[in-house]
C-alpha atoms as a PDB file:
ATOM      1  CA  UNK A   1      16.695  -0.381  21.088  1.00  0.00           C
ATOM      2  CA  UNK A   2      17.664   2.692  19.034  1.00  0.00           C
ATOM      3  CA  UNK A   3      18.820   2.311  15.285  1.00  0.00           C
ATOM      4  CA  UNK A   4      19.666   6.257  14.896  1.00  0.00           C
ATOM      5  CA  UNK A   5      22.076   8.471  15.291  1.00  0.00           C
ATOM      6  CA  UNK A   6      21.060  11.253  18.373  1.00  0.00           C
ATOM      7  CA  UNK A   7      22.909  14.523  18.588  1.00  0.00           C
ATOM      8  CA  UNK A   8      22.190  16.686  22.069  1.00  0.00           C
ATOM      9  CA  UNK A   9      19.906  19.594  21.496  1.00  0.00           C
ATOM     10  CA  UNK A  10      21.841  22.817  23.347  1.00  0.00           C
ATOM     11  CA  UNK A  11      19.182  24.468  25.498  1.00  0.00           C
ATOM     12  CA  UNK A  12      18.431  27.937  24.092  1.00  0.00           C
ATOM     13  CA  UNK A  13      18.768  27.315  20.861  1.00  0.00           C
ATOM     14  CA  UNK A  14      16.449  25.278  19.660  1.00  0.00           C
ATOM     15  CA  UNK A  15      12.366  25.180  20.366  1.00  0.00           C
ATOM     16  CA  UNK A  16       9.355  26.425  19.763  1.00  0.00           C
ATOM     17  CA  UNK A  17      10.294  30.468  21.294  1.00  0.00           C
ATOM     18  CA  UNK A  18      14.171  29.888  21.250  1.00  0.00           C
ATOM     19  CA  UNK A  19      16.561  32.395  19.336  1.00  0.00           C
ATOM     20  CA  UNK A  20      17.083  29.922  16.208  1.00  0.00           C
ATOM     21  CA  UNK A  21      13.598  29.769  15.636  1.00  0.00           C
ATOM     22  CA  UNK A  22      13.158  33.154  15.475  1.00  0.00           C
ATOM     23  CA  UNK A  23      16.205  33.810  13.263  1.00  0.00           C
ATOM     24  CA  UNK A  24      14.563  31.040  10.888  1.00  0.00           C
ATOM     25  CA  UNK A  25      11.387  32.711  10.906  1.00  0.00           C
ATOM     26  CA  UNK A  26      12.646  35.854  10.143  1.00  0.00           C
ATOM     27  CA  UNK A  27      14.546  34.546   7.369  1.00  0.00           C
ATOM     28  CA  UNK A  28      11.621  33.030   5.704  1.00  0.00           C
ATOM     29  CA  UNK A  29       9.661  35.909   6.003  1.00  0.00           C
ATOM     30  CA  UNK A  30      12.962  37.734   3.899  1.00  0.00           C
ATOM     31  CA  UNK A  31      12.882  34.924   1.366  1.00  0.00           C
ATOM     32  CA  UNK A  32       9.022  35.447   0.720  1.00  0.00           C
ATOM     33  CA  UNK A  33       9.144  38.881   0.423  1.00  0.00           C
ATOM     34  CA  UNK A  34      12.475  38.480  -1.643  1.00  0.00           C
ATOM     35  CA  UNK A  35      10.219  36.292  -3.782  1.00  0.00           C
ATOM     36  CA  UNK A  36       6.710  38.134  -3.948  1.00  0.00           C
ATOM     37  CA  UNK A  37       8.337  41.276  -5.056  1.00  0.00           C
ATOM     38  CA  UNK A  38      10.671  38.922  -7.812  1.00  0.00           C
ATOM     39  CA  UNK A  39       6.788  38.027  -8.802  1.00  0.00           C
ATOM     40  CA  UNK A  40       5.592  41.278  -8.991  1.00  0.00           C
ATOM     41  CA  UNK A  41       7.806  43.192 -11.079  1.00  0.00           C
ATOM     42  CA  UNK A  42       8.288  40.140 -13.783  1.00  0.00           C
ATOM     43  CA  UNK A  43       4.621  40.899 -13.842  1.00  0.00           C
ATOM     44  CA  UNK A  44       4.554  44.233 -13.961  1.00  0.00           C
ATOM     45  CA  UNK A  45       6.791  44.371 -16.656  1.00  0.00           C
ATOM     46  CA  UNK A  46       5.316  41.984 -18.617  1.00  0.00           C
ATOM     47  CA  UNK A  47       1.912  44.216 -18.384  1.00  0.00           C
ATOM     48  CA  UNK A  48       3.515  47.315 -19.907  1.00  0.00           C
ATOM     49  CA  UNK A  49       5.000  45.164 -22.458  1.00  0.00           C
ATOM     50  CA  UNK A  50       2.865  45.903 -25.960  1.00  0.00           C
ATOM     51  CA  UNK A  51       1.396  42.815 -27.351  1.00  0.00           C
ATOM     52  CA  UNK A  52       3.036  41.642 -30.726  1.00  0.00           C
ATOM     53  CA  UNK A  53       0.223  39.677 -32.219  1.00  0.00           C
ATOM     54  CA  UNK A  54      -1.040  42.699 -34.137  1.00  0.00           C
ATOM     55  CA  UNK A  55       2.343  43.137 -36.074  1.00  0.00           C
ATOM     56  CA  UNK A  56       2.164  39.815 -37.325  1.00  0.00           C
ATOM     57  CA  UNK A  57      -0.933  40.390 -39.365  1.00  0.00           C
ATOM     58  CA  UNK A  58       0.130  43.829 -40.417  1.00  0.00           C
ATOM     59  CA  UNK A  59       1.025  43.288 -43.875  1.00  0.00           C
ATOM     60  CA  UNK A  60      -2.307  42.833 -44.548  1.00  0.00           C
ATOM     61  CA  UNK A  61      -5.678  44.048 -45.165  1.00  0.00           C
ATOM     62  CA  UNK A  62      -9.468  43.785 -46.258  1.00  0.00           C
ATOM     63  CA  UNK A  63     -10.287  45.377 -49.212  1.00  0.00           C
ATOM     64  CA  UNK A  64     -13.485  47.331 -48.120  1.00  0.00           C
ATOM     65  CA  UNK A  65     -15.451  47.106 -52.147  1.00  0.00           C
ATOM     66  CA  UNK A  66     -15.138  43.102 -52.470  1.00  0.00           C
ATOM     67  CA  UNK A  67     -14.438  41.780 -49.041  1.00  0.00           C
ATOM     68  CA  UNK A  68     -10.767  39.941 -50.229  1.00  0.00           C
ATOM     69  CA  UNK A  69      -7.454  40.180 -48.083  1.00  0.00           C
ATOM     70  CA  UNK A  70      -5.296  42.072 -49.901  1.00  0.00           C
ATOM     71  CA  UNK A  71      -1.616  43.430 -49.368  1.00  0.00           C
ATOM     72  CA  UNK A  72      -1.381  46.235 -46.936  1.00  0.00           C
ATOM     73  CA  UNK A  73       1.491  48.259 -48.997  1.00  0.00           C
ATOM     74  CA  UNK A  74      -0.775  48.049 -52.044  1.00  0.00           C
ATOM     75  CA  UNK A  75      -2.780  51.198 -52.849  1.00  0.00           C
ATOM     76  CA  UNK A  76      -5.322  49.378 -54.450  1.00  0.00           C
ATOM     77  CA  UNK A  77      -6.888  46.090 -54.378  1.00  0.00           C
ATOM     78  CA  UNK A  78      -5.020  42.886 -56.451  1.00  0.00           C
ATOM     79  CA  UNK A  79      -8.370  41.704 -56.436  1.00  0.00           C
ATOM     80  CA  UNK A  80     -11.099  44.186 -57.762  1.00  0.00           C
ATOM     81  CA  UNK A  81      -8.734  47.424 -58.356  1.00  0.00           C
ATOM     82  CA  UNK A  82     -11.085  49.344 -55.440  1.00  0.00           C
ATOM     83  CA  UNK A  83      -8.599  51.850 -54.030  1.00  0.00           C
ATOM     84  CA  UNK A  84      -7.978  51.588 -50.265  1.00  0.00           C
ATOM     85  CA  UNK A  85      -8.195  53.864 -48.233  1.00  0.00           C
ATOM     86  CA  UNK A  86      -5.808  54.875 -45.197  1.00  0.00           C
END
C-alpha cells in the first residue's frame, strides 16, 4: 500500500541523459563559476589591500641611547633627552 503522493514523470524530460538534466547541469556549472570568481576577486582585493597594523603603533618609538618607548612626534627622548634620529 502506498502512503505518498506520485506525480507521472513525462518521458524526455527527466533522467539520467534527458534535456532537464542537462539544463541543471549546466546551470550548476554557471553557479560555481558565478561563485569561484565571487571568491577570487574578494580575495584578490583583500591582497592588495595594505595592512593597518603598522599605523596603530605609529605614534611611537624606541629611543635608540636608553632603550625606552618614547613619543614618535618628539625630537628627543622624554626619557634620557638622546635626540632621535629620523
Amino acid at each position: 500500500m502506498r502512503l505518498g503522493v506520485h506525480f507521472p514523470i513525462r518521458a524526455g524530460l527527466t533522467g539520467p541523459l534527458g534535456r532537464r538534466s542537462e539544463v541543471v547541469t549546466v546551470i550548476s556549472f554557471c553557479v560555481r563559476l558565478l561563485f569561484a570568481a565571487v571568491v577570487f576577486l574578494v580575495l584578490y582585493q583583500s591582497r592588495r589591500r595594505p595592512l593597518q597594523v603598522a599605523s596603530v603603533f605609529a605614534a611611537q618609538r624606541m629611543c635608540p641611547h636608553c632603550g625606552r618607548i618614547t613619543a614618535r612626534s618628539a625630537a628627543a627622548c622624554l626619557e634620557c633627552g638622546g635626540v632621535l634620529l629620523t
